[in-house]
Protein backbone atom coordinates (compact mmCIF):
# COMPACT_ATOMS: atom_id res chain seq x y z
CA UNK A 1 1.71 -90.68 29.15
CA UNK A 2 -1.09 -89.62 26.86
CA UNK A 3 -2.86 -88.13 29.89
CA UNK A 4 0.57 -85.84 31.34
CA UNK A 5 0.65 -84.55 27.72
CA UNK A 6 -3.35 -83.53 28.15
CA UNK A 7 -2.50 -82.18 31.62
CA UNK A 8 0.26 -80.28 30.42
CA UNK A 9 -1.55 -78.42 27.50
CA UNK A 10 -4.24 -77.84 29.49
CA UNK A 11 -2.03 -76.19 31.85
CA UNK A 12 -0.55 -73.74 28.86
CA UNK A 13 -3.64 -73.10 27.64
CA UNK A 14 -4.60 -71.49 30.78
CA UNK A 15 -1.52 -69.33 31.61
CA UNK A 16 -1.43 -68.16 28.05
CA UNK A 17 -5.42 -67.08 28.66
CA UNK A 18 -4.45 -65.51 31.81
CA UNK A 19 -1.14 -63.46 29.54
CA UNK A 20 -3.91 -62.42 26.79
CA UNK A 21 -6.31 -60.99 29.96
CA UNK A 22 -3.04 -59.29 31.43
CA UNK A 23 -2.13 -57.31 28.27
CA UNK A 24 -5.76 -56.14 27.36
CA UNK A 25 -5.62 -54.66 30.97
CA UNK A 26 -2.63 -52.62 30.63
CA UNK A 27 -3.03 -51.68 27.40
CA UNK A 28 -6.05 -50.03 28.22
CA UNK A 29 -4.37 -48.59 31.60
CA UNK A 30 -1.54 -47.48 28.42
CA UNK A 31 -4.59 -45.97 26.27
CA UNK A 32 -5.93 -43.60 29.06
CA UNK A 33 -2.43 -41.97 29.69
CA UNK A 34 -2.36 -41.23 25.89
CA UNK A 35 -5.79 -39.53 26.47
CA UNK A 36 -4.20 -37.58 28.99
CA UNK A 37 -0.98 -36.69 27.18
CA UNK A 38 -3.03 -35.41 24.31
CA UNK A 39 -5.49 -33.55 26.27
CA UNK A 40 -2.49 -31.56 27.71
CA UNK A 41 -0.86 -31.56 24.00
CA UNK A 42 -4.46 -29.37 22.98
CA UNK A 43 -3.69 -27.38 26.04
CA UNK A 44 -0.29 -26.39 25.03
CA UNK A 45 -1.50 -25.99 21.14
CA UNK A 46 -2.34 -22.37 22.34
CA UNK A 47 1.16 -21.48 22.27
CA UNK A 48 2.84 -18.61 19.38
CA UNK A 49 6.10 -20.41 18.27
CA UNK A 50 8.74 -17.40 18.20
CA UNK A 51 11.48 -18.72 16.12
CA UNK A 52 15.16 -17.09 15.64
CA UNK A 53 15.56 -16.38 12.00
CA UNK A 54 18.59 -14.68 9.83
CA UNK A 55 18.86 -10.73 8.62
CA UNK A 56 15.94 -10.53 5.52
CA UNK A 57 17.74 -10.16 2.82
CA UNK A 58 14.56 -7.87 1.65
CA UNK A 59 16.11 -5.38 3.49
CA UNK A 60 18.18 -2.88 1.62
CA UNK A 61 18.47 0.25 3.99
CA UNK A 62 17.07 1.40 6.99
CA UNK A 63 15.18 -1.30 9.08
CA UNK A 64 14.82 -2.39 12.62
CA UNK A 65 15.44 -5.82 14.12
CA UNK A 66 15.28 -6.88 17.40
CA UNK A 67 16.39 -10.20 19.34
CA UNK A 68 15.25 -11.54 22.97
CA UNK A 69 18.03 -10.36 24.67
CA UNK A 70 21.30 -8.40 24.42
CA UNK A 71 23.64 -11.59 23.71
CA UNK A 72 20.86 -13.05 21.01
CA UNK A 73 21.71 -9.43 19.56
CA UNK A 74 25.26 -9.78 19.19
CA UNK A 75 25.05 -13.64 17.88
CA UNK A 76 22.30 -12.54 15.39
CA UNK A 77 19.96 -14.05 16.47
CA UNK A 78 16.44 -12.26 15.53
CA UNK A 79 13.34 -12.78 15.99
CA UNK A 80 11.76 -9.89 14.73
CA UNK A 81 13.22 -7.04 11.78
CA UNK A 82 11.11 -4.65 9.11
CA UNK A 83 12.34 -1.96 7.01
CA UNK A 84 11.53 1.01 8.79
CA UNK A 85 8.07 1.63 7.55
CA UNK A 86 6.47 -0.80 5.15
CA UNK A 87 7.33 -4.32 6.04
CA UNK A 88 8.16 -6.40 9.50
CA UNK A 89 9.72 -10.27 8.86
CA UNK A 90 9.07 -12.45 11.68
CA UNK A 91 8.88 -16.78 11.74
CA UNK A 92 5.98 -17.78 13.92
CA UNK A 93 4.58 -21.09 14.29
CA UNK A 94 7.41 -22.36 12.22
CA UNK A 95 6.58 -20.42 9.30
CA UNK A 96 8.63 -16.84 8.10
CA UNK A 97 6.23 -14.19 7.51
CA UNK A 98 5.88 -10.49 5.50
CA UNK A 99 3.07 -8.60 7.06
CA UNK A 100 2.63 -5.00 6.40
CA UNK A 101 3.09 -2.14 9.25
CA UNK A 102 -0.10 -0.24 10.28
CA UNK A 103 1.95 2.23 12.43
CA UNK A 104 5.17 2.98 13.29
CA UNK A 105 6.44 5.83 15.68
CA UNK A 106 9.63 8.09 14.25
CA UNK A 107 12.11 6.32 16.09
CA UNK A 108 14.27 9.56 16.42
CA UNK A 109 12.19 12.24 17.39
CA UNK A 110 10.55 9.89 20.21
CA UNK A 111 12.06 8.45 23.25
CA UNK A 112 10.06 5.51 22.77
CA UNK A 113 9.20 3.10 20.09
CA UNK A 114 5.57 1.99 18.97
CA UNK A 115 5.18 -0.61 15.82
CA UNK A 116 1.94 -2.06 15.23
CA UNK A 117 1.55 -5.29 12.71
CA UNK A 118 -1.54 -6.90 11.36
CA UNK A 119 -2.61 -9.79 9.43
CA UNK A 120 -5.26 -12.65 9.70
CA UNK A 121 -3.41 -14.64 11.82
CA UNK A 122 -1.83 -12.33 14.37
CA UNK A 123 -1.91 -8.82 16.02
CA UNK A 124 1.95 -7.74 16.96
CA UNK A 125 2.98 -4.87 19.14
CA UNK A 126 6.15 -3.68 19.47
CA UNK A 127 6.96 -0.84 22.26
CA UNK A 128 10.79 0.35 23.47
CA UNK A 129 12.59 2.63 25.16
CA UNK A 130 15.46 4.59 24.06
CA UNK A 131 18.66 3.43 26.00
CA UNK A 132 21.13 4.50 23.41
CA UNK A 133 21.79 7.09 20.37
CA UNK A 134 24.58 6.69 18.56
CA UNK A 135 24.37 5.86 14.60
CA UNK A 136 22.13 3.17 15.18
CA UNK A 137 19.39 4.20 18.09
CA UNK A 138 19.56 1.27 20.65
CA UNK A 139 16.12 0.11 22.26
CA UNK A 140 14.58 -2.09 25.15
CA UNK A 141 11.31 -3.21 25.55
CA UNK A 142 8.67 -5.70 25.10
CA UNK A 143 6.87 -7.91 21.59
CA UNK A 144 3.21 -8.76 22.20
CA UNK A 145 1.80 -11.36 20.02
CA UNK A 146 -1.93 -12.20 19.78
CA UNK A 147 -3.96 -15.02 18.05
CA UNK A 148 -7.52 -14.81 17.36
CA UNK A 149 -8.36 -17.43 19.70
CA UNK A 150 -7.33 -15.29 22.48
CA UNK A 151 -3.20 -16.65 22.88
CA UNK A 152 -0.93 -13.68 23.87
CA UNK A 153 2.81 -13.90 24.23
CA UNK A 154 4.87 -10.98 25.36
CA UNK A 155 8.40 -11.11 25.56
CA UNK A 156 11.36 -8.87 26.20
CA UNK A 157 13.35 -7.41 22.81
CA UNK A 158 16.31 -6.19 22.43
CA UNK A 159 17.65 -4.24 19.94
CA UNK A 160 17.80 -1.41 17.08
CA UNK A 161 16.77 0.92 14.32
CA UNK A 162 18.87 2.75 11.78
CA UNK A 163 20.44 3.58 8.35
């Protein structure tokens, strides 16, 4: 009896050797999937974050604001607004910004639309077209968006200026 309970432990002792070898092995297989997942995580990192944000309440009289599209527009949902002049509001990278305007076209003696924006972080161009003059001039175009480390986004606005 003495010797079946040897031969028995002796029998555990090895499969539970063999378990420990097993879970080393895939834990390692595990490890070099989460180098891969993070090396595409740094690869993605190069993204701008454009983020929907409310009417700045900054914003007393005439301003700008523009949204993706024409049904973002009518749910209020911007991404980008300034005050005609001074100061555009936009949340990038999960953080809502004030950066001053370097240029801004007259919006009604031009056809077309031209903002410039500036700041350590980003370079933000903002070009339209006229498609509609009424109180509030309606416009249609494109927001480019560039990093220092060489990220651009550009994506189609819609929206308007007026007083």
């Amino acid at each position: 009896m003495k010797y079946v309970i040897i031969f028995f432990s002796a029998i555990l002792l090895v499969s539970c050797k063999k378990e420990q070898q097993t879970v080393p092995n895939s834990a390692s297989a595990d490890s070099v999937q989460v180098v891969q997942d993070s090396a595409a995580t740094e690869t993605s990192s190069g993204e701008i974050l454009v983020e929907n944000f409310p009417f700045p309440k900054e914003i007393k009289e005439c301003s700008c604001y523009f949204a993706k599209n024409k049904a973002d527009f009518e749910a209020e949902k911007y991404i980008y607004a300034d005050d005609a002049g001074k100061t555009a509001y936009m949340k990038l990278d999960g953080k809502r910004l004030a950066m001053n305007l370097i240029s801004s076209s007259d919006m009604e003696a031009d056809e077309e639309l031209n903002k410039e924006i500036e700041n350590d972080n980003y370079k933000i161009s903002v070009k339209g077209k006229k498609i509609k003059a009424e109180e509030a001039l309606l416009f249609k175009g494109t927001l480019t968006i560039e990093k220092p480390d060489g990220t651009v986004v550009t994506m189609p606005i819609y929206g308007e200026c007026g007083c």
